[in-house]
PDB file of N, CA and C in Angstrom:
ATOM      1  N   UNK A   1       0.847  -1.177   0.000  1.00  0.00           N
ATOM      2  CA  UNK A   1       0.000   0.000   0.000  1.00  0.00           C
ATOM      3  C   UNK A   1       0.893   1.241   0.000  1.00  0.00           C
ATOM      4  N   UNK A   2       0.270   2.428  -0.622  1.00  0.00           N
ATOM      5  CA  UNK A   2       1.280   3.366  -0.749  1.00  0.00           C
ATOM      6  C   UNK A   2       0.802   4.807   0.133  1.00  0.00           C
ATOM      7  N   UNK A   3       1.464   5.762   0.647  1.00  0.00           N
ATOM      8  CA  UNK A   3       1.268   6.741   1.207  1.00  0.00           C
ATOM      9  C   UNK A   3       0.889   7.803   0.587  1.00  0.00           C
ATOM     10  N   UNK A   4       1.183   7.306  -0.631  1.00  0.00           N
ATOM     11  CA  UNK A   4       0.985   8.664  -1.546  1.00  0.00           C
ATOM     12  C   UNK A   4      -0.961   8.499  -2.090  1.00  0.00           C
ATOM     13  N   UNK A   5      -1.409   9.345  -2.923  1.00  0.00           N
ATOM     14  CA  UNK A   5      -2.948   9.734  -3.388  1.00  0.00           C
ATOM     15  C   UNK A   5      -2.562   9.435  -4.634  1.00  0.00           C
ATOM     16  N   UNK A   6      -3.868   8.954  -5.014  1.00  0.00           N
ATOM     17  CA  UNK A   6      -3.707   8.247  -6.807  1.00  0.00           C
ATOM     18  C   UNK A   6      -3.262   9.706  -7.283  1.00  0.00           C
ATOM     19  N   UNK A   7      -3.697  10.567  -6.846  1.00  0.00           N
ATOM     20  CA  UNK A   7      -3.522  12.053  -7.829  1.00  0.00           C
ATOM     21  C   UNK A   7      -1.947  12.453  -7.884  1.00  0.00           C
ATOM     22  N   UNK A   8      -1.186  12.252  -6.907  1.00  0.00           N
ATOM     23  CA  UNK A   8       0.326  12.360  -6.796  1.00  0.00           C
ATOM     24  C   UNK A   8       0.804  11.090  -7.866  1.00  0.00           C
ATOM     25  N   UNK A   9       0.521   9.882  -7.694  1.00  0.00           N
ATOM     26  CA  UNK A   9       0.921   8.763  -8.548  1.00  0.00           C
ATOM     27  C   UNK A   9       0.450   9.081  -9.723  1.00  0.00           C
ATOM     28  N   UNK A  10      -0.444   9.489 -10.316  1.00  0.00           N
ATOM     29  CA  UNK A  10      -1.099  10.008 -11.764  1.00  0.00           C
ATOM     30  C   UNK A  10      -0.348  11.387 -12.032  1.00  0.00           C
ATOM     31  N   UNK A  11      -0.180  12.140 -11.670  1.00  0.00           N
ATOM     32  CA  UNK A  11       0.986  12.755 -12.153  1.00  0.00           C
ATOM     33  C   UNK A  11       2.326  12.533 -11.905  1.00  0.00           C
ATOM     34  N   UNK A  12       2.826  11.818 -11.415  1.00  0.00           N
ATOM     35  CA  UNK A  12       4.486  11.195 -11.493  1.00  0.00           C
ATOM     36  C   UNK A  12       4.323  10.485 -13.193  1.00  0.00           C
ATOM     37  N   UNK A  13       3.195   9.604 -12.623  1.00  0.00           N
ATOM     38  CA  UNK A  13       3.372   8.659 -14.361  1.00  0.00           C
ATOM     39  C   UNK A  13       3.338   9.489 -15.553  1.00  0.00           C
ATOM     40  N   UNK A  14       2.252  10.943 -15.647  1.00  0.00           N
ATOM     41  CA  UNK A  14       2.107  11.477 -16.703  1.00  0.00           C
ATOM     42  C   UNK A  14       3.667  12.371 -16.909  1.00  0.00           C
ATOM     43  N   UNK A  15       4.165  12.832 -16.038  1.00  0.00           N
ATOM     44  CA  UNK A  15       5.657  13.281 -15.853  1.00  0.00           C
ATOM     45  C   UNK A  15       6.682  12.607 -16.719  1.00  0.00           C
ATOM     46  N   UNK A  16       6.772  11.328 -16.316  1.00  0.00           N
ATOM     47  CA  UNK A  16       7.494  10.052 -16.723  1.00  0.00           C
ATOM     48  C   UNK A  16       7.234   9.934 -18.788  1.00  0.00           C
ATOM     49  N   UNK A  17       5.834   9.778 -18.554  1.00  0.00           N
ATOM     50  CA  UNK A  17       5.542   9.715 -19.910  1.00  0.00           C
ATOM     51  C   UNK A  17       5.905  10.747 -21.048  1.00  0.00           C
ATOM     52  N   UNK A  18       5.773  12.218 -20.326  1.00  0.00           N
ATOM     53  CA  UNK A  18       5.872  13.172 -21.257  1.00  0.00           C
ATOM     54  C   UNK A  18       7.369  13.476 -21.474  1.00  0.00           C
ATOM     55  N   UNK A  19       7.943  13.286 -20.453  1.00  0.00           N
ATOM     56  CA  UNK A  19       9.527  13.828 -21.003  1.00  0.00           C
ATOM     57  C   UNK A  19      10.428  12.403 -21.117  1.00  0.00           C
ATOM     58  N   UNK A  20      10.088  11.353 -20.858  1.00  0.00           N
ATOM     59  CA  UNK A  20      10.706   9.937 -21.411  1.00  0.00           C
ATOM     60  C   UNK A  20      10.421   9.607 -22.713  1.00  0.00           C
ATOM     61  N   UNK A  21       9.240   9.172 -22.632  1.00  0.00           N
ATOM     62  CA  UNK A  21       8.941   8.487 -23.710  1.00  0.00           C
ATOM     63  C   UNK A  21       8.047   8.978 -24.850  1.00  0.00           C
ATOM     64  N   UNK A  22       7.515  10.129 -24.134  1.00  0.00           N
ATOM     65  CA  UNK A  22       6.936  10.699 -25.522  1.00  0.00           C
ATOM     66  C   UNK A  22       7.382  10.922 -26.346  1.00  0.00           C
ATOM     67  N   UNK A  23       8.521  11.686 -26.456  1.00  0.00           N
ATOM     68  CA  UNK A  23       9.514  12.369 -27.189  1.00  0.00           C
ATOM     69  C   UNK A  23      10.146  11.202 -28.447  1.00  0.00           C
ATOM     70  N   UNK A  24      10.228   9.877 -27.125  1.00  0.00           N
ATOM     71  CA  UNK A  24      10.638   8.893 -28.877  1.00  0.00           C
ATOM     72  C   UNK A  24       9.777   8.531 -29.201  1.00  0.00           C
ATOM     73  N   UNK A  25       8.617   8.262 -28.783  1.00  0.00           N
ATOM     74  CA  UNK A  25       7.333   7.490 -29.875  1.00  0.00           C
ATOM     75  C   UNK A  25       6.845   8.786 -31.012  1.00  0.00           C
ATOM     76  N   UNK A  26       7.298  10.189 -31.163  1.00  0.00           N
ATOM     77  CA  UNK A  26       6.924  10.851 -31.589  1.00  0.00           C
ATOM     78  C   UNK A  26       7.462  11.461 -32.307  1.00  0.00           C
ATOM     79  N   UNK A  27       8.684  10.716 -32.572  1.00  0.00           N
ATOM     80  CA  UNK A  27       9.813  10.778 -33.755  1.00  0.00           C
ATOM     81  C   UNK A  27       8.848   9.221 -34.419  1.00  0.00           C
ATOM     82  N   UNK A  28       7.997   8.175 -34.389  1.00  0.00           N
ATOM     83  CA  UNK A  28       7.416   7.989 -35.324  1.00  0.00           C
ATOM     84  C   UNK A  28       6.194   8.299 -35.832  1.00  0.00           C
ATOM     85  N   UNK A  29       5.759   8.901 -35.202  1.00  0.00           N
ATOM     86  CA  UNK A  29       4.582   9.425 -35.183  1.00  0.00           C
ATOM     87  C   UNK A  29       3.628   8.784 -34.402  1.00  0.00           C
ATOM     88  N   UNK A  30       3.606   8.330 -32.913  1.00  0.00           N
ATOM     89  CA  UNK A  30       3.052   7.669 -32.345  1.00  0.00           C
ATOM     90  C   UNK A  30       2.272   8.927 -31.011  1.00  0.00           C
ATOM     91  N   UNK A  31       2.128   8.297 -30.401  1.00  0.00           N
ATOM     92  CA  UNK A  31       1.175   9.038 -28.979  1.00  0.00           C
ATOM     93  C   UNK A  31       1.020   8.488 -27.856  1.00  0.00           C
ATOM     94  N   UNK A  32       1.715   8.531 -26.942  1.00  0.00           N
ATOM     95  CA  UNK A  32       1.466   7.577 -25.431  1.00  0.00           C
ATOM     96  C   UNK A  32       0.841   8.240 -24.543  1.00  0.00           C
ATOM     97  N   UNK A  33      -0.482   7.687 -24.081  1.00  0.00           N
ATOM     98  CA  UNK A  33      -0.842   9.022 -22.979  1.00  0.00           C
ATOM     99  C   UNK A  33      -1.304   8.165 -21.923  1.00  0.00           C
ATOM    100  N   UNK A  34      -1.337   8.455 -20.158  1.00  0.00           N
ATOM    101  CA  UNK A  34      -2.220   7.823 -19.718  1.00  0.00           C
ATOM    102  C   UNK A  34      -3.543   7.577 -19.881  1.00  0.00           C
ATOM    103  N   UNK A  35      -3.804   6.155 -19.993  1.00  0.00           N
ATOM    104  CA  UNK A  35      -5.861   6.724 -19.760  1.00  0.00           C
ATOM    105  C   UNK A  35      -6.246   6.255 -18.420  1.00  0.00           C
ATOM    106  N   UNK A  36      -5.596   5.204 -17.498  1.00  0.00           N
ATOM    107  CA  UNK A  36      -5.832   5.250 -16.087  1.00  0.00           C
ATOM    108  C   UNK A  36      -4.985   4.443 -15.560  1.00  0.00           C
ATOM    109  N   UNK A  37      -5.253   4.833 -13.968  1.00  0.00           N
ATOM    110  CA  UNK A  37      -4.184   4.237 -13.050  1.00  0.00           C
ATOM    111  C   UNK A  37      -5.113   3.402 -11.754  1.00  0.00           C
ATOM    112  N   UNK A  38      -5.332   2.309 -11.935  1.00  0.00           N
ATOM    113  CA  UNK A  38      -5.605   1.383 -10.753  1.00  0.00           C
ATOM    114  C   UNK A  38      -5.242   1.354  -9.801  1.00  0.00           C
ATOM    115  N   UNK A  39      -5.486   2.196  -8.468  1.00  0.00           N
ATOM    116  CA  UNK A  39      -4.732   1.491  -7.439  1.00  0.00           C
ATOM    117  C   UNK A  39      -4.939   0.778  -6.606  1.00  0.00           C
ATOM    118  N   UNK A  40      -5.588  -0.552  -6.309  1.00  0.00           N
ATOM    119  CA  UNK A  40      -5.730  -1.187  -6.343  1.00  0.00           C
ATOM    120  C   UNK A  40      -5.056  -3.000  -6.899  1.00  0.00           C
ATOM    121  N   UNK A  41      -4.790  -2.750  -8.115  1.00  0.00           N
ATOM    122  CA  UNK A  41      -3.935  -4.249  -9.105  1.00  0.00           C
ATOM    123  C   UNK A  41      -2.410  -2.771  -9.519  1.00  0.00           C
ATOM    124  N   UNK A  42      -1.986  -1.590  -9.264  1.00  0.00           N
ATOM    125  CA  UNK A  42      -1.278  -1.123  -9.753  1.00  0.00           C
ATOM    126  C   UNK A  42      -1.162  -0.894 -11.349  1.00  0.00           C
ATOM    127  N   UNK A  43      -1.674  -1.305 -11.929  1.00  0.00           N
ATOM    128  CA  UNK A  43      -1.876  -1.494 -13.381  1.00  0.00           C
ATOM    129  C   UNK A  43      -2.060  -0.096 -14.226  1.00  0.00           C
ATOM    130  N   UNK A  44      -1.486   0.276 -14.986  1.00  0.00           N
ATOM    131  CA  UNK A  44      -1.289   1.580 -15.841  1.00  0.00           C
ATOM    132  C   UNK A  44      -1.444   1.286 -17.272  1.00  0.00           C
ATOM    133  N   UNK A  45      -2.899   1.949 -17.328  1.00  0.00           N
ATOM    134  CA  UNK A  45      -3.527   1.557 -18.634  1.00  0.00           C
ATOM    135  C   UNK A  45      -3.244   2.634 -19.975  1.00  0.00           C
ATOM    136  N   UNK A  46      -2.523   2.573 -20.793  1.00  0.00           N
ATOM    137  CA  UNK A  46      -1.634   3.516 -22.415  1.00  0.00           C
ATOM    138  C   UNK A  46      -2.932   3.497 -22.867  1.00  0.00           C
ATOM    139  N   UNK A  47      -2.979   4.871 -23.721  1.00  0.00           N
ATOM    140  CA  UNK A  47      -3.967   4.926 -24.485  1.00  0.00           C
ATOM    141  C   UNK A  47      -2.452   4.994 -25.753  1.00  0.00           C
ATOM    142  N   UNK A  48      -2.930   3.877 -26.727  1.00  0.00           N
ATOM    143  CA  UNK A  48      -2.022   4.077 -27.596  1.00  0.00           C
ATOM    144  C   UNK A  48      -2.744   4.931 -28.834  1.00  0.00           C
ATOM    145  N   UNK A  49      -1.965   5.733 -29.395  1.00  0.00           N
ATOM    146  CA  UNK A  49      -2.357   6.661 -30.731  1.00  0.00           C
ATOM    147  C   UNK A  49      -1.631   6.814 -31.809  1.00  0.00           C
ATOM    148  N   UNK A  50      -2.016   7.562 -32.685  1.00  0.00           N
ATOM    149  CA  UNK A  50      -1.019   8.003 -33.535  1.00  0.00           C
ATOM    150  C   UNK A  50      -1.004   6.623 -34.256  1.00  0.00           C
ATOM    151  N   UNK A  51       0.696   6.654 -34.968  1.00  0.00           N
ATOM    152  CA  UNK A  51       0.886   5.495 -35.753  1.00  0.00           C
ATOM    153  C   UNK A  51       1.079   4.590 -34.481  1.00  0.00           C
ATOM    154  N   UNK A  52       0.836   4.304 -33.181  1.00  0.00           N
ATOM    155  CA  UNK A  52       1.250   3.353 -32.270  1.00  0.00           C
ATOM    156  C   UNK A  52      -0.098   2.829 -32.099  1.00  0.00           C
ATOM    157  N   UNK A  53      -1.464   3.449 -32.611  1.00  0.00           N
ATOM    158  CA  UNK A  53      -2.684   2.724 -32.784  1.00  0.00           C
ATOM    159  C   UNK A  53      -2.522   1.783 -33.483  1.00  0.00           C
ATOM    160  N   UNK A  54      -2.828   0.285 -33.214  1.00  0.00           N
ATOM    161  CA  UNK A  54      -2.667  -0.776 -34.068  1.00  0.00           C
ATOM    162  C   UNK A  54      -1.221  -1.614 -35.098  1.00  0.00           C
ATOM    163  N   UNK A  55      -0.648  -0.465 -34.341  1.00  0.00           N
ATOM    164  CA  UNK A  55       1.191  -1.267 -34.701  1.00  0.00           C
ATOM    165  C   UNK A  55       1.460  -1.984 -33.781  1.00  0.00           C
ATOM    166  N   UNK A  56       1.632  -2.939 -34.371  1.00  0.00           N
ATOM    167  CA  UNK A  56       1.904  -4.415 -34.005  1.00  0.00           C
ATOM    168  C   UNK A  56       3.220  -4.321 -33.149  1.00  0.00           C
ATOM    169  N   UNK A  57       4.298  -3.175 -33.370  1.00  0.00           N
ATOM    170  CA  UNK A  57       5.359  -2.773 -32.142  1.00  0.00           C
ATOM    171  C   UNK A  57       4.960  -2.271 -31.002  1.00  0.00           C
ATOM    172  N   UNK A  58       4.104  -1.889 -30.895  1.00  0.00           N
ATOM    173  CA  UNK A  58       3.453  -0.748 -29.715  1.00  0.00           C
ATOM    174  C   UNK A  58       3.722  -2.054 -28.348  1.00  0.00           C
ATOM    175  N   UNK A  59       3.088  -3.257 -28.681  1.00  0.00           N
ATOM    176  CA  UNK A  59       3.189  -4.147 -27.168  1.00  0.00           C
ATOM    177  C   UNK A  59       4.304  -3.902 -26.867  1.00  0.00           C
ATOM    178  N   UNK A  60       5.577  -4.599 -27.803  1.00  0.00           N
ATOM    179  CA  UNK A  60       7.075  -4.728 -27.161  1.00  0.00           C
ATOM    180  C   UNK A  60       7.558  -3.135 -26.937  1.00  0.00           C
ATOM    181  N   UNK A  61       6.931  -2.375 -27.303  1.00  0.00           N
ATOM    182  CA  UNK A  61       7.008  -0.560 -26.570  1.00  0.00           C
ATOM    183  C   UNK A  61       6.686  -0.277 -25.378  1.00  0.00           C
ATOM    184  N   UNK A  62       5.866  -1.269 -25.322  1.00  0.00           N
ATOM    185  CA  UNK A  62       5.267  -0.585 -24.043  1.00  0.00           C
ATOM    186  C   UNK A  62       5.556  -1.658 -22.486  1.00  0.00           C
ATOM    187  N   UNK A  63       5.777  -3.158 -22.678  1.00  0.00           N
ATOM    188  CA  UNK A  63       6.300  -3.663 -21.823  1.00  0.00           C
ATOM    189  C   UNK A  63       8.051  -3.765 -21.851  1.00  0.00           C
ATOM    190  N   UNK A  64       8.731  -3.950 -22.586  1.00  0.00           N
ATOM    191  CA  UNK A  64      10.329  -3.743 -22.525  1.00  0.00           C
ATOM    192  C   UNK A  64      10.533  -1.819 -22.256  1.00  0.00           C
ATOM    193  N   UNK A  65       9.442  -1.230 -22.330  1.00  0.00           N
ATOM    194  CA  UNK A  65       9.873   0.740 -22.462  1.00  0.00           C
ATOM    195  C   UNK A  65       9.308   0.922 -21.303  1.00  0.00           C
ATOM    196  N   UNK A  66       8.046   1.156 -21.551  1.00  0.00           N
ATOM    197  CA  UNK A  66       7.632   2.013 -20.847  1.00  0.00           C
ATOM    198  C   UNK A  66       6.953   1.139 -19.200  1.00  0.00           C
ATOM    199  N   UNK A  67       6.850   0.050 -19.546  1.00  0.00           N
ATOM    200  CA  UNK A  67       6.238  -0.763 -18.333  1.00  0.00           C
ATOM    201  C   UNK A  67       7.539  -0.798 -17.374  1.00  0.00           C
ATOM    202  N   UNK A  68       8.892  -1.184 -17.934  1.00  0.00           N
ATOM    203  CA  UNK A  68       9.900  -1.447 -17.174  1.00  0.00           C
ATOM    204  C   UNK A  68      10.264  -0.042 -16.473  1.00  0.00           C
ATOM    205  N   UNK A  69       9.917   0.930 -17.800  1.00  0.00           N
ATOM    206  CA  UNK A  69      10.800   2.490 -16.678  1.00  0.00           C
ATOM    207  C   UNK A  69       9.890   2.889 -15.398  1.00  0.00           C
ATOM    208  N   UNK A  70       8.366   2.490 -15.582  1.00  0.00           N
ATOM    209  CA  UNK A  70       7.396   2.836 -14.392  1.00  0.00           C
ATOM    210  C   UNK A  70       7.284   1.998 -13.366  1.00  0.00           C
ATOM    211  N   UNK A  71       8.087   0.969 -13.998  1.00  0.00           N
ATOM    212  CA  UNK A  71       7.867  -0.078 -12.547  1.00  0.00           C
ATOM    213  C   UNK A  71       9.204   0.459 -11.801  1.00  0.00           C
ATOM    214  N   UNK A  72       9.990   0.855 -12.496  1.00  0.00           N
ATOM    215  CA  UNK A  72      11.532   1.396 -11.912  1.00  0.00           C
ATOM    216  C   UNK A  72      11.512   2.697 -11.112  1.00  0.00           C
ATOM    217  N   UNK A  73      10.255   3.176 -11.519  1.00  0.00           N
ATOM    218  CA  UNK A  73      10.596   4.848 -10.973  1.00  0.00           C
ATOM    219  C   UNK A  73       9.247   5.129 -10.159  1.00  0.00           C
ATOM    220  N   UNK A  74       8.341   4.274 -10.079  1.00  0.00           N
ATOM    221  CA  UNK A  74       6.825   4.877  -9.516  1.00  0.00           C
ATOM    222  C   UNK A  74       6.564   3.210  -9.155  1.00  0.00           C
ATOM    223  N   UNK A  75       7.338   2.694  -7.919  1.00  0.00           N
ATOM    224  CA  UNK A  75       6.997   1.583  -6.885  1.00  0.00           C
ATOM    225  C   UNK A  75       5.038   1.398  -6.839  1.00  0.00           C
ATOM    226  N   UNK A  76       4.395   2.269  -6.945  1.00  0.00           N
ATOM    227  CA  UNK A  76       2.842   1.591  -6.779  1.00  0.00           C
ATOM    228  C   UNK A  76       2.416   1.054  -8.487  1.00  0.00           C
ATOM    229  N   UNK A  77       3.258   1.303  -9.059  1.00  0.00           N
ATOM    230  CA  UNK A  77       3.104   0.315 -10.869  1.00  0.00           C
ATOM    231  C   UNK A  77       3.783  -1.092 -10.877  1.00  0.00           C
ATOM    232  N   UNK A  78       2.419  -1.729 -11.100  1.00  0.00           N
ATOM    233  CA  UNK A  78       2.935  -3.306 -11.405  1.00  0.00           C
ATOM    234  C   UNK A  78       2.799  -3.824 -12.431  1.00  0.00           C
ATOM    235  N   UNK A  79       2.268  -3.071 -13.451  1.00  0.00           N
ATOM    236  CA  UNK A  79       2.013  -3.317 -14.870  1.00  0.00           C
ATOM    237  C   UNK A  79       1.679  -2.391 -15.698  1.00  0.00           C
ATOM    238  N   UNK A  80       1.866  -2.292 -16.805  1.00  0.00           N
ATOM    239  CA  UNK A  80       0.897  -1.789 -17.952  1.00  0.00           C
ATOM    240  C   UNK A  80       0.566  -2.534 -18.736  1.00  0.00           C
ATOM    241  N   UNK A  81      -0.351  -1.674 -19.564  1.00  0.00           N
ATOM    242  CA  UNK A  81      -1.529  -2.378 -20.427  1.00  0.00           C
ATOM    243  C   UNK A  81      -1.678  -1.522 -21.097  1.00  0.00           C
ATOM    244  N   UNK A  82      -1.790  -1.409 -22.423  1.00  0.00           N
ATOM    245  CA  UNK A  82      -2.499  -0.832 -23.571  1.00  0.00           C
ATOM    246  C   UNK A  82      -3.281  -0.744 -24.345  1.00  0.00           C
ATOM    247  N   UNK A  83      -4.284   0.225 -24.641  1.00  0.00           N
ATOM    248  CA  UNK A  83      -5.372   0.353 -25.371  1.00  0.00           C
ATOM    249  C   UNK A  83      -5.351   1.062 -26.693  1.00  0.00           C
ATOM    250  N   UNK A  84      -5.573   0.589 -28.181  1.00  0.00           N
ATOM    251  CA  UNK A  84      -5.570   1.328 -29.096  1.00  0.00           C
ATOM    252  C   UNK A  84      -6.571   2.642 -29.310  1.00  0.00           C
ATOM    253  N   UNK A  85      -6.187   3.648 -29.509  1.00  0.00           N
ATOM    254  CA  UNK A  85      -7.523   4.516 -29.523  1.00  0.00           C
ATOM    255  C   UNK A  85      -8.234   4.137 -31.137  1.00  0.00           C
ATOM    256  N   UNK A  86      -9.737   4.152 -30.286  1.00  0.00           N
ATOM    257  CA  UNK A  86     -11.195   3.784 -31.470  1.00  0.00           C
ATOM    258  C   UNK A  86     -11.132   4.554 -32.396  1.00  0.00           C
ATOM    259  N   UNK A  87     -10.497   6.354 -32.195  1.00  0.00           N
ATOM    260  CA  UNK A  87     -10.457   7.194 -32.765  1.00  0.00           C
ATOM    261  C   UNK A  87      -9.477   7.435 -34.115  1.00  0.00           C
ATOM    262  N   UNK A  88      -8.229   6.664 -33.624  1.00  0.00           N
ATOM    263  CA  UNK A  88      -7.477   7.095 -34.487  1.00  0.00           C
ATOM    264  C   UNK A  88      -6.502   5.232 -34.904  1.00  0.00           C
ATOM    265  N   UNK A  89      -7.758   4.678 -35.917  1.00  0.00           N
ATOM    266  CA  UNK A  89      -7.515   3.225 -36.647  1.00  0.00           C
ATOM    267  C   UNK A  89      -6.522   3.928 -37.810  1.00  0.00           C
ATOM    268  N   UNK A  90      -5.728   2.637 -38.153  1.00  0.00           N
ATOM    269  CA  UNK A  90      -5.511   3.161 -39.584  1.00  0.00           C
ATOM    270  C   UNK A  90      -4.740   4.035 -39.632  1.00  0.00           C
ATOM    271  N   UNK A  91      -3.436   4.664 -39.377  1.00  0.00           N
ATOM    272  CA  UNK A  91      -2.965   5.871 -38.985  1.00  0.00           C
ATOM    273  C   UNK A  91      -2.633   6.353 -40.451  1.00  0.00           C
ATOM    274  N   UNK A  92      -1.678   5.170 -41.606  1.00  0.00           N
ATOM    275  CA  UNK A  92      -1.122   5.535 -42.525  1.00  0.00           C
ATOM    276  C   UNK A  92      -2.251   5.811 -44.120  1.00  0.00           C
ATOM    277  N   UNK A  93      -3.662   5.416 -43.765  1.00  0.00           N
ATOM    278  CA  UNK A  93      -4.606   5.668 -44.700  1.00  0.00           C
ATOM    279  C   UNK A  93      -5.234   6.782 -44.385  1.00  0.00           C
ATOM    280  N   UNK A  94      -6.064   7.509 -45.772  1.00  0.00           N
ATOM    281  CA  UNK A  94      -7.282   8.208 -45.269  1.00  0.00           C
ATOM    282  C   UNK A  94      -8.822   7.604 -46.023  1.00  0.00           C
TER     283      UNK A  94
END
């Protein structure tokens, strides 16, 4: 159990995200954002976007990247998980 408020842990992770890893998923044109934080199972749910909607790299992105740096730096994360956004299928068609 942690001392800290989901709201302190939800912004450490969005912290983490924006100046780690955003920056390289967005040299391909990708998008990592939180969409929620469990506390409860610890679990940190990616809204994946961009070209990282439905690229088949995005898993091994997000558990060898970004799952390992949050479990390293924000102790109440025991996982992530990713969700493609509904919004943005298809990145390289119109």
């Amino acid at each position: 159990m942690s001392d800290r408020t989901k709201e302190e842990i939800i912004k450490e992770i969005e912290t983490i995200i924006e100046k780690n890893v955003q920056p390289s998923v967005a040299m391909h044109g990708g998008i990592v954002k939180l969409e929620k934080f469990d506390m409860d199972t610890g679990i940190a749910t990616m809204l994946m976007s961009g070209a990282c909607s439905g690229c088949s790299s995005s898993t091994q992105t997000l558990k060898m990247g970004v799952e390992n740096m949050l479990k390293h730096y924000v102790h109440e994360v025991t996982a992530v998980e990713g969700v493609d956004d509904p919004n943005f299928n298809e990145p390289y068609y119109d």
